[in-house]
Protein backbone atom coordinates (compact mmCIF):
# COMPACT_ATOMS: atom_id res chain seq x y z
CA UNK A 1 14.16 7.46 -5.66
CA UNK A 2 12.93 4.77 -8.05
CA UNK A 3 14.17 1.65 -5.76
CA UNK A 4 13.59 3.79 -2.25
CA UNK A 5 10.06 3.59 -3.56
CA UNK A 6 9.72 -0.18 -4.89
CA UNK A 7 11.49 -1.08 -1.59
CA UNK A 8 8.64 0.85 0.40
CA UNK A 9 5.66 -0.73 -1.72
CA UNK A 10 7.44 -4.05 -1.60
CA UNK A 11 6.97 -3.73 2.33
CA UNK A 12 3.30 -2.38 2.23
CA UNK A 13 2.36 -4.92 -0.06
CA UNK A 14 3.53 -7.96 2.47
CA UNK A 15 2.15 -6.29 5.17
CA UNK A 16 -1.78 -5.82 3.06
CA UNK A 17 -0.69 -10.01 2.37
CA UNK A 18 -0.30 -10.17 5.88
CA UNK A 19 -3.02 -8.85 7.40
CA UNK A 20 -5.44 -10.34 4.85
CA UNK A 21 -5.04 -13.70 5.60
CA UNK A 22 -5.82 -12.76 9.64
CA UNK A 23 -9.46 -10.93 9.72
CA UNK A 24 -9.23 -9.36 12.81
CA UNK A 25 -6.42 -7.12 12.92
CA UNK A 26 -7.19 -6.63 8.71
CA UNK A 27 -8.10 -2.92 9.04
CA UNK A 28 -4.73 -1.72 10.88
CA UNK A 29 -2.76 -3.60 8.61
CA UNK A 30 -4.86 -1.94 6.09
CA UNK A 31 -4.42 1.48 6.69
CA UNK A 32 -0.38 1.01 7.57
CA UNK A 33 -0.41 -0.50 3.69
CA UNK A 34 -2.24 2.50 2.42
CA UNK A 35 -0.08 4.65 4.16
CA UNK A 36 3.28 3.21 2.88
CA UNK A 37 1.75 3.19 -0.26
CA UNK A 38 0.86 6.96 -0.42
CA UNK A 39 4.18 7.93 1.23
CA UNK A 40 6.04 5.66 -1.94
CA UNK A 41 4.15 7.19 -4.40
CA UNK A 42 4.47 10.45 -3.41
CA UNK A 43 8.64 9.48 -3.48
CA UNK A 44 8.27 7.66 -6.67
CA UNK A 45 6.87 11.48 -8.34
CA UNK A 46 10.24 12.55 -8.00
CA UNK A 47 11.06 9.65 -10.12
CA UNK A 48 11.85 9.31 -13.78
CA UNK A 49 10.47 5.59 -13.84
CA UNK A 50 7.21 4.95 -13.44
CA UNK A 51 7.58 1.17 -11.57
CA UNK A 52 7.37 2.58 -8.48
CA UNK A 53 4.28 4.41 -8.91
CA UNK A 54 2.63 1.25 -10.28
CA UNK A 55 3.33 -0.73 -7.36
CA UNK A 56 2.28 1.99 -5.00
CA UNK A 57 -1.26 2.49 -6.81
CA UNK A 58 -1.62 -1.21 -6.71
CA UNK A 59 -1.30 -1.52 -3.11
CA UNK A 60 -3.54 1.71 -2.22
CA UNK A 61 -6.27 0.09 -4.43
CA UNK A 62 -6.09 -2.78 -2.65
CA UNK A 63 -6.09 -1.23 0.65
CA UNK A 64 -9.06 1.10 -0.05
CA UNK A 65 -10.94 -1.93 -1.15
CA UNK A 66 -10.13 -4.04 1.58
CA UNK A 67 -11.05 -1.27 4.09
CA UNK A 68 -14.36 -0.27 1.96
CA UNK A 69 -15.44 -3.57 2.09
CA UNK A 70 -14.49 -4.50 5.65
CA UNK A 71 -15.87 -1.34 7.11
CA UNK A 72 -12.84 0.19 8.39
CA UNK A 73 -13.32 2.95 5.60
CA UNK A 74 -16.95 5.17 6.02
């Protein structure tokens, strides 16, 4: 569950590197990130590691502040 969940932050995180770098489309990218990232850390709680959850928390951080700052988030 452990690399099921790396693999799926791995992904959200390049597509939150993705969409940062093009300002227009940020706030979909945004919300697909946060959404991978909540899906792999709600897969990495079955998990005895705790990498996976790291990861996943990293990238929704990173989405909610891109989207609070960029206004897709009220």
């Amino acid at each position: 569950m452990n690399i099921i969940s790396k693999f799926i932050g791995i992904i959200a995180l390049i597509i939150l590197i993705l969409f940062l770098i093009f300002p227009i489309i940020g706030a979909w990218g945004s919300w697909v990130a946060l959404l991978l990232g909540i899906l792999g850390l709600i897969i990495s709680v079955f998990s005895s590691k705790k990498t996976g959850q790291t990861l996943n928390i990293i990238v929704i951080i990173i989405a909610l502040v891109r989207l609070l700052l960029g206004g897709g988030l009220i």
